[in-house]
Protein backbone atom coordinates (compact mmCIF):
# COMPACT_ATOMS: atom_id res chain seq x y z
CA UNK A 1 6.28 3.94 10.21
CA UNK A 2 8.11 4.16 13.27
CA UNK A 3 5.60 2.98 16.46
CA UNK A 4 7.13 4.64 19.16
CA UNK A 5 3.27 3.60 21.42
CA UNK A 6 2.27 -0.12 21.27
CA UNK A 7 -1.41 -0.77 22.58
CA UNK A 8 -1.35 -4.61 24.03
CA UNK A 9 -5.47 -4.79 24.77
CA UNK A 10 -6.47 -7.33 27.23
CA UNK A 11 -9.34 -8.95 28.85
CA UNK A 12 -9.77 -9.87 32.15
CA UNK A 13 -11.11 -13.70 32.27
CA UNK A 14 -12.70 -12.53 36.01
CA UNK A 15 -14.86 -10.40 34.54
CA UNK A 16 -15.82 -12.20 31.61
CA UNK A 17 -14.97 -15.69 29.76
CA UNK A 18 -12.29 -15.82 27.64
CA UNK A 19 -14.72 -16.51 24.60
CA UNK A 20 -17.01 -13.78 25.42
CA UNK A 21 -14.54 -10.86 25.09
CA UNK A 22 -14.04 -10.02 21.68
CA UNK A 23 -17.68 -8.34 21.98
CA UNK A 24 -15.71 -5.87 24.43
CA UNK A 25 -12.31 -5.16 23.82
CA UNK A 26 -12.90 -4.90 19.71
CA UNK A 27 -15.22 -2.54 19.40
CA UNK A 28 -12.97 -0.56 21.95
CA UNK A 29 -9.36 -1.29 19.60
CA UNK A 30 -11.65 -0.18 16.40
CA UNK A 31 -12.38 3.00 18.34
CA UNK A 32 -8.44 3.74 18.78
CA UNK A 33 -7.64 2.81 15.03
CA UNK A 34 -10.56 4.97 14.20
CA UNK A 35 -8.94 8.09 15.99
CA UNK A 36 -5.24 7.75 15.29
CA UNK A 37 -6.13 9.38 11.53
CA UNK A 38 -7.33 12.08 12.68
CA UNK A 39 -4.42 12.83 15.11
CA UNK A 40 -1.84 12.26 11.88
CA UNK A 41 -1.02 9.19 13.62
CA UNK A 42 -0.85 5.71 11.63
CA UNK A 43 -1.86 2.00 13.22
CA UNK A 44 -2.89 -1.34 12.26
CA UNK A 45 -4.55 -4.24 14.82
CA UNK A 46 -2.35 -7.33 15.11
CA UNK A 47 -3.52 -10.84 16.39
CA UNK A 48 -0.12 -11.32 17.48
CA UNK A 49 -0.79 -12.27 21.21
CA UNK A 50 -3.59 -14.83 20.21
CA UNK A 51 -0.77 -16.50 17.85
CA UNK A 52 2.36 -16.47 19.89
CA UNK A 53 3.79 -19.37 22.31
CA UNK A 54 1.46 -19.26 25.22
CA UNK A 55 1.96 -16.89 27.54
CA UNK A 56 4.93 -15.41 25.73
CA UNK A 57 3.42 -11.38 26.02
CA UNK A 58 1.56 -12.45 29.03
CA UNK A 59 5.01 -13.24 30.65
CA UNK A 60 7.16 -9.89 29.40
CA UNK A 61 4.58 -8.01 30.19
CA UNK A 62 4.17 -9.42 33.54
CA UNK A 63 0.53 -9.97 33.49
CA UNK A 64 -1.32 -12.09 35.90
CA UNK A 65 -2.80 -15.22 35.35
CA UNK A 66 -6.44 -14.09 34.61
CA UNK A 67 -4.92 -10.99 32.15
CA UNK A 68 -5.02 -12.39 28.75
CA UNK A 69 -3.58 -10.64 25.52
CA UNK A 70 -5.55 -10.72 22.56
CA UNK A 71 -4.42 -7.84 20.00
CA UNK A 72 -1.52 -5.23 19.89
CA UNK A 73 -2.14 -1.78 18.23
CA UNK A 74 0.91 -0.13 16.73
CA UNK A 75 0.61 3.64 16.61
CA UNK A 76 2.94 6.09 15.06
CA UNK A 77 3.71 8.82 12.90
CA UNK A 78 3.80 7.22 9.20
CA UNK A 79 6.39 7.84 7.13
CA UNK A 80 4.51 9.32 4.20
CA UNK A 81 1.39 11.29 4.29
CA UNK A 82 -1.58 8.89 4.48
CA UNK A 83 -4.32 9.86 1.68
CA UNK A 84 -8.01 8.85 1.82
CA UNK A 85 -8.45 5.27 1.84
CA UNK A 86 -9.60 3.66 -1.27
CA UNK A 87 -12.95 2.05 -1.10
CA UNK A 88 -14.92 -0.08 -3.49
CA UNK A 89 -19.10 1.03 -3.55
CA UNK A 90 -20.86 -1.01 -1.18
CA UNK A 91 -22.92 -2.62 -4.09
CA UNK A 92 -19.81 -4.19 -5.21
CA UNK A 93 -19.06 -6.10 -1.60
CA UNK A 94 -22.21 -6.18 -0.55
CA UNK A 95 -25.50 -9.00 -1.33
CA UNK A 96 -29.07 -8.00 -0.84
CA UNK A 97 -31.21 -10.61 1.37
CA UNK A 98 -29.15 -13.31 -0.25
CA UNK A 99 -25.57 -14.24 -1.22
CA UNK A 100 -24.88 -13.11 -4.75
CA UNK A 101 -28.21 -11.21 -5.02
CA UNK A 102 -26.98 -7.68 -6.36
CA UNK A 103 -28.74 -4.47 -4.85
């Protein structure tokens, strides 16, 4: 896949703590991987910012201070034809009101 659009999502630590953020800005990256599909586009969600020297992206991307990186979203136009995805039944990665009780 070439990923000619890279998505760096952010949070802003003056609107909201650092740890508190996830609650926000995931929900809204799922949303993006969730429509790329169905525009024939491909994508994955890296961790790449929370894992890299800090303030590496920060600094080439010229952020300030209270800007902080936490995923990158790599969208393109795959290289094959993506299919259906493959899913196991929800009985087999799923427990019922206790680990390792089957449904």
């Amino acid at each position: 896949m070439q990923a000619p659009v890279i998505i760096v999502v952010c949070g802003d630590t003056q609107v909201m703590p650092l740890e508190e953020m996830g609650s926000s800005i995931f929900p809204a990256a799922q949303n993006i991987l969730l429509a790329a599909p169905a525009l024939g586009l491909g994508s994955l969600m890296a961790s790449l910012p929370i894992f890299a020297p800090v303030g590496s992206f920060a600094h080439a991307l010229n952020l300030s201070e209270h800007i902080v990186p936490l995923a990158t979203l790599p969208i393109g136009y795959p290289v094959k034809v993506l299919g259906k995805p493959h899913r196991k039944p929800i009985e087999s990665v799923t427990s019922r009101d206790r680990f390792g009780d089957s449904w």
